[in-house]
C-alpha atoms as a PDB file:
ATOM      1  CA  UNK A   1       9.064   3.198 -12.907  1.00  0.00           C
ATOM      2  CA  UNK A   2      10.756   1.802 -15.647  1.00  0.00           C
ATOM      3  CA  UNK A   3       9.508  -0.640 -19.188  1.00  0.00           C
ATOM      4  CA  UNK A   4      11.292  -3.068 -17.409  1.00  0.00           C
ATOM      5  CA  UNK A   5       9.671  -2.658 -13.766  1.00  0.00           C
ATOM      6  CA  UNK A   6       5.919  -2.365 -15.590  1.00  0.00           C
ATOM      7  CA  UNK A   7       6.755  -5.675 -17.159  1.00  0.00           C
ATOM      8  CA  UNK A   8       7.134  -7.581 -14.246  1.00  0.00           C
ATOM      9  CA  UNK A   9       4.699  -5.845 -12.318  1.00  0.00           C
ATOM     10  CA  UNK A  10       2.069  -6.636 -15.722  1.00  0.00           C
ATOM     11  CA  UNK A  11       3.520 -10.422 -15.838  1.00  0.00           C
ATOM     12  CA  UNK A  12       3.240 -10.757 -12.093  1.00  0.00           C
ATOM     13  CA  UNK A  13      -0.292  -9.477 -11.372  1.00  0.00           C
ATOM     14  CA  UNK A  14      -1.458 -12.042 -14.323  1.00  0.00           C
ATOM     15  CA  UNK A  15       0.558 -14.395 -12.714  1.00  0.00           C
ATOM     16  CA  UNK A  16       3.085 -15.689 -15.579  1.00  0.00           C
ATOM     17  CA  UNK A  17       6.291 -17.129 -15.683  1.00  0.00           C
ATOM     18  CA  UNK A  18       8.480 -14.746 -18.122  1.00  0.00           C
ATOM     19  CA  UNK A  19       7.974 -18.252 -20.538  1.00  0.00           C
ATOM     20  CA  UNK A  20       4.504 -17.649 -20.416  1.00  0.00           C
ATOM     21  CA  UNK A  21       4.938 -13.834 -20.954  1.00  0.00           C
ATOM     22  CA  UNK A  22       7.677 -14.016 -23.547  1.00  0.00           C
ATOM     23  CA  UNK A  23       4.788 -16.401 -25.102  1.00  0.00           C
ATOM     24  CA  UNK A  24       2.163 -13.813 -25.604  1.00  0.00           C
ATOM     25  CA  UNK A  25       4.871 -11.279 -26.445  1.00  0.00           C
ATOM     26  CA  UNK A  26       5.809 -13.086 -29.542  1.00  0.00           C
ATOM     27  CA  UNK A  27       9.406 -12.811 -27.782  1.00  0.00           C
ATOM     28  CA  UNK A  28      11.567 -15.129 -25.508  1.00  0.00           C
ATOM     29  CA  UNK A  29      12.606 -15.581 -22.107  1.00  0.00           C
ATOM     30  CA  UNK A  30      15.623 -14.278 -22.213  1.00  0.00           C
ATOM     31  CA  UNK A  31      14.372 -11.037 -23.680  1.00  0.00           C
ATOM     32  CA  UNK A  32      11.622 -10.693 -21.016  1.00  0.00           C
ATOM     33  CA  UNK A  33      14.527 -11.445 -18.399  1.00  0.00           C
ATOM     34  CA  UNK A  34      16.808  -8.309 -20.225  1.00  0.00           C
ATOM     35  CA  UNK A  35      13.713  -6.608 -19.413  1.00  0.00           C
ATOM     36  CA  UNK A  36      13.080  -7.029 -16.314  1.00  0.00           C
ATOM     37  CA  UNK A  37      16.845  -6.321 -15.313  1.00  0.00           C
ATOM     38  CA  UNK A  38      16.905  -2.674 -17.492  1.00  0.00           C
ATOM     39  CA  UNK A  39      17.350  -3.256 -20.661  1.00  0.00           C
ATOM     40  CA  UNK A  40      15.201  -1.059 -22.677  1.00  0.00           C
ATOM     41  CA  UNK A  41      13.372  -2.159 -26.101  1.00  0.00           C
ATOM     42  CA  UNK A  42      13.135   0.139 -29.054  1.00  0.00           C
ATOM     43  CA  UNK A  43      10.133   1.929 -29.670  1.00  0.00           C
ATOM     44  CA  UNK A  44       8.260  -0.930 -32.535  1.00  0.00           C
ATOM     45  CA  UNK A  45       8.775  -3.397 -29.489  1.00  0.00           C
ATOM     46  CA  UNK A  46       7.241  -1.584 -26.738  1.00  0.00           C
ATOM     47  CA  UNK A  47       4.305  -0.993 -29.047  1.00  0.00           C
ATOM     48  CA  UNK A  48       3.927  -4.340 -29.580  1.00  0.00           C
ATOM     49  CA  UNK A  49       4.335  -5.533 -25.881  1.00  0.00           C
ATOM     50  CA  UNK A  50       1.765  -2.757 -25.299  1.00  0.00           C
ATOM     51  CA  UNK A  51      -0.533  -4.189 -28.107  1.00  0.00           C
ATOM     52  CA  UNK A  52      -0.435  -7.890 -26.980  1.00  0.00           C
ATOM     53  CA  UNK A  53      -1.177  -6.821 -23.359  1.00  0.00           C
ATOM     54  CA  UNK A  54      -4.029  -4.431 -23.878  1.00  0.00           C
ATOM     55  CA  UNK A  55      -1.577  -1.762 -22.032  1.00  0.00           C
ATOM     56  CA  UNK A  56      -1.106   1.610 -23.961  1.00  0.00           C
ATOM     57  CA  UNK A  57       2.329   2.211 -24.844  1.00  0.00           C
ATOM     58  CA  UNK A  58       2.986   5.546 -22.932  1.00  0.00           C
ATOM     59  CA  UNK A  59       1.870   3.585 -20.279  1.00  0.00           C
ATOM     60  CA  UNK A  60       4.721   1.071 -20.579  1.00  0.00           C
ATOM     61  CA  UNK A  61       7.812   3.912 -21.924  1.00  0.00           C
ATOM     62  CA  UNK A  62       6.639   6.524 -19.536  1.00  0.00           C
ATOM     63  CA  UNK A  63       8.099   6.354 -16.394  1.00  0.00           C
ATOM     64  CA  UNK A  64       6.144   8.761 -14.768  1.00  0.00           C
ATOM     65  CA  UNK A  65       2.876   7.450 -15.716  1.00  0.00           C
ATOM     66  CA  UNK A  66       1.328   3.970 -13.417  1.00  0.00           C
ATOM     67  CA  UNK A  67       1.367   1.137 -15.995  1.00  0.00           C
ATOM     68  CA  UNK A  68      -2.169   0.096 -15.178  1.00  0.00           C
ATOM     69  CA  UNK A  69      -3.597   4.290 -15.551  1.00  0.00           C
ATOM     70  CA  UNK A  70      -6.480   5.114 -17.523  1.00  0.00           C
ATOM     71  CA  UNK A  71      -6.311   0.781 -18.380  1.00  0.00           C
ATOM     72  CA  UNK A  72      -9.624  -1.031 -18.718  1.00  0.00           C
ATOM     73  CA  UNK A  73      -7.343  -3.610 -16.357  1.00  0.00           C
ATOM     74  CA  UNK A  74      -9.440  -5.880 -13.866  1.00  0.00           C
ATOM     75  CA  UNK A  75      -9.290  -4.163 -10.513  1.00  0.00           C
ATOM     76  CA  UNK A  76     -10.044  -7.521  -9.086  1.00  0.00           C
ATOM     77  CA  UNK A  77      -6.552  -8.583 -10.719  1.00  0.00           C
ATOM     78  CA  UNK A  78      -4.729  -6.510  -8.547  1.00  0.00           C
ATOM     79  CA  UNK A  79      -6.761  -7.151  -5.793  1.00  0.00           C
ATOM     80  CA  UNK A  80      -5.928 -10.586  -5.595  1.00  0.00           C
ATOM     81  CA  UNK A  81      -2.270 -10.419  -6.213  1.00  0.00           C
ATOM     82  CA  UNK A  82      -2.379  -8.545  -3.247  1.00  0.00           C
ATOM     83  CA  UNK A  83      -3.317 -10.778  -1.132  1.00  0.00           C
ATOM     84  CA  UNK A  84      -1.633 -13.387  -2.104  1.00  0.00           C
ATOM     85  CA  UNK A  85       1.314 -11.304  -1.619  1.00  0.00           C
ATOM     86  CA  UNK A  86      -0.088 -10.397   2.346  1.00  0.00           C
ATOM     87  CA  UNK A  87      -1.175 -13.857   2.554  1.00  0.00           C
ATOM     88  CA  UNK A  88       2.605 -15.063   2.490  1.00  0.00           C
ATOM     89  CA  UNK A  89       3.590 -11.952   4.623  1.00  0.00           C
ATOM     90  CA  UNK A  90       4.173 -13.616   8.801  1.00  0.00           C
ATOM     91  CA  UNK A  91       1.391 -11.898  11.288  1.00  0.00           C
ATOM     92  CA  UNK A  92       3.885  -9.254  12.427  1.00  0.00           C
ATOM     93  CA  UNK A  93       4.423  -8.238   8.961  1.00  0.00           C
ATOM     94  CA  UNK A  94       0.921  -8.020   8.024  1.00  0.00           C
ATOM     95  CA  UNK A  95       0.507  -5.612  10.744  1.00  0.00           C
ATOM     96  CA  UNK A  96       3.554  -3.513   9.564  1.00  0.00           C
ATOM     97  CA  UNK A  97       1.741  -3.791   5.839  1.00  0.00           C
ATOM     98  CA  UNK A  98      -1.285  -2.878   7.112  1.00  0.00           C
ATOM     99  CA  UNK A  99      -0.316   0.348   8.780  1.00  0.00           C
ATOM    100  CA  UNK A 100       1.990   1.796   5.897  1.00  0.00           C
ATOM    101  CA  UNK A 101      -0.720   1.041   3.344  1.00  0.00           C
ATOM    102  CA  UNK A 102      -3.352   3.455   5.649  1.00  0.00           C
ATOM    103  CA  UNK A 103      -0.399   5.928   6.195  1.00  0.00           C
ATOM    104  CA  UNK A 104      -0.269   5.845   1.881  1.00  0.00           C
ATOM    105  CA  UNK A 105      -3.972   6.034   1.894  1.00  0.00           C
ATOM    106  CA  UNK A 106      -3.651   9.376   4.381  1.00  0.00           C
ATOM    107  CA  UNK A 107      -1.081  11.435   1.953  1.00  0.00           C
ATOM    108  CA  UNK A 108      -4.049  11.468  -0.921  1.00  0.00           C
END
Protein backbone atom coordinates (compact mmCIF):
# COMPACT_ATOMS: atom_id res chain seq x y z
CA UNK A 1 0.00 0.00 0.00
CA UNK A 2 1.27 3.15 -0.87
CA UNK A 3 1.94 6.99 1.35
CA UNK A 4 -0.71 7.97 -0.71
CA UNK A 5 -3.29 4.96 -0.09
CA UNK A 6 -2.36 5.16 3.98
CA UNK A 7 -3.37 8.77 3.73
CA UNK A 8 -6.70 8.34 2.71
CA UNK A 9 -7.26 5.31 4.49
CA UNK A 10 -5.78 7.56 7.94
CA UNK A 11 -8.05 10.70 6.74
CA UNK A 12 -11.00 8.45 6.08
CA UNK A 13 -11.19 6.31 9.25
CA UNK A 14 -11.01 9.87 11.24
CA UNK A 15 -13.45 10.95 9.00
CA UNK A 16 -11.90 14.29 7.35
CA UNK A 17 -12.31 16.07 4.34
CA UNK A 18 -8.60 16.37 2.74
CA UNK A 19 -9.35 20.40 4.00
CA UNK A 20 -9.56 19.16 7.30
CA UNK A 21 -6.51 16.82 6.83
CA UNK A 22 -4.35 19.21 4.85
CA UNK A 23 -5.32 21.36 8.15
CA UNK A 24 -3.60 19.26 10.69
CA UNK A 25 -0.85 18.52 8.17
CA UNK A 26 0.28 22.05 8.14
CA UNK A 27 -0.24 21.45 4.20
CA UNK A 28 -3.11 22.10 1.65
CA UNK A 29 -5.69 20.43 -0.20
CA UNK A 30 -4.26 20.17 -3.15
CA UNK A 31 -1.19 18.51 -1.72
CA UNK A 32 -3.29 15.95 0.24
CA UNK A 33 -5.22 15.39 -3.19
CA UNK A 34 -1.42 14.77 -5.08
CA UNK A 35 -1.32 12.36 -2.38
CA UNK A 36 -3.92 10.51 -2.53
CA UNK A 37 -3.57 10.12 -6.46
CA UNK A 38 0.48 8.90 -6.13
CA UNK A 39 2.42 11.48 -5.73
CA UNK A 40 5.03 10.74 -3.25
CA UNK A 41 6.44 13.40 -0.56
CA UNK A 42 10.08 13.60 0.31
CA UNK A 43 11.28 12.07 3.28
CA UNK A 44 11.09 15.64 5.96
CA UNK A 45 7.31 15.56 4.80
CA UNK A 46 6.34 12.13 5.50
CA UNK A 47 7.94 12.59 8.89
CA UNK A 48 5.98 15.30 9.55
CA UNK A 49 2.58 13.85 8.28
CA UNK A 50 3.66 10.91 10.48
CA UNK A 51 4.34 13.31 13.48
CA UNK A 52 1.03 15.30 13.27
CA UNK A 53 -0.95 12.00 13.02
CA UNK A 54 0.61 10.01 15.80
CA UNK A 55 1.49 7.36 12.83
CA UNK A 56 5.24 6.26 12.71
CA UNK A 57 6.82 7.11 9.59
CA UNK A 58 7.83 3.56 8.31
CA UNK A 59 4.42 3.03 8.80
CA UNK A 60 3.36 5.65 6.25
CA UNK A 61 6.74 5.10 3.47
CA UNK A 62 6.63 1.39 3.87
CA UNK A 63 4.50 -0.23 1.67
CA UNK A 64 4.67 -3.45 3.03
CA UNK A 65 3.95 -2.55 6.49
CA UNK A 66 -0.30 -1.83 7.57
CA UNK A 67 -0.39 1.92 8.32
CA UNK A 68 -2.23 1.42 11.58
CA UNK A 69 0.68 -1.69 12.85
CA UNK A 70 2.20 -1.61 16.10
CA UNK A 71 -0.11 2.15 16.36
CA UNK A 72 -1.62 3.01 19.73
CA UNK A 73 -4.72 3.82 17.05
CA UNK A 74 -8.37 3.42 18.55
CA UNK A 75 -9.57 0.01 17.47
CA UNK A 76 -13.00 1.38 18.00
CA UNK A 77 -12.01 3.94 15.09
CA UNK A 78 -11.87 1.39 12.68
CA UNK A 79 -14.59 -0.36 13.97
CA UNK A 80 -16.95 2.19 13.28
CA UNK A 81 -15.83 3.23 9.89
CA UNK A 82 -16.68 -0.10 9.16
CA UNK A 83 -19.86 -0.04 9.63
CA UNK A 84 -20.69 2.85 8.37
CA UNK A 85 -19.16 1.62 5.30
CA UNK A 86 -21.59 -1.92 5.61
CA UNK A 87 -24.27 0.25 6.77
CA UNK A 88 -24.46 1.95 3.19
CA UNK A 89 -23.71 -1.50 1.55
CA UNK A 90 -27.74 -2.89 0.01
CA UNK A 91 -28.78 -6.34 1.98
CA UNK A 92 -27.40 -8.50 -0.84
CA UNK A 93 -24.15 -6.87 -0.53
CA UNK A 94 -23.87 -7.14 3.08
CA UNK A 95 -24.23 -10.76 2.68
CA UNK A 96 -21.49 -10.89 -0.07
CA UNK A 97 -19.30 -8.63 2.64
CA UNK A 98 -20.05 -10.76 5.20
CA UNK A 99 -18.89 -14.00 3.69
CA UNK A 100 -15.49 -12.70 2.13
CA UNK A 101 -14.60 -11.04 5.43
CA UNK A 102 -15.00 -14.85 7.27
CA UNK A 103 -13.25 -16.40 4.16
CA UNK A 104 -10.20 -13.50 5.14
CA UNK A 105 -10.66 -14.41 8.70
CA UNK A 106 -10.11 -18.41 7.60
CA UNK A 107 -6.57 -17.79 5.64
CA UNK A 108 -4.95 -16.56 9.23
Amino acid sequence: MTFGEKLKIIREVRHLSQEQLAEIVDSSKQVISRYENGRNPNILVAKQFGEKLNIPIVNLVDDNIDVFENTQYSNDDIDNQIIKVFNRLPEDKQKQALDYLAFLASQE
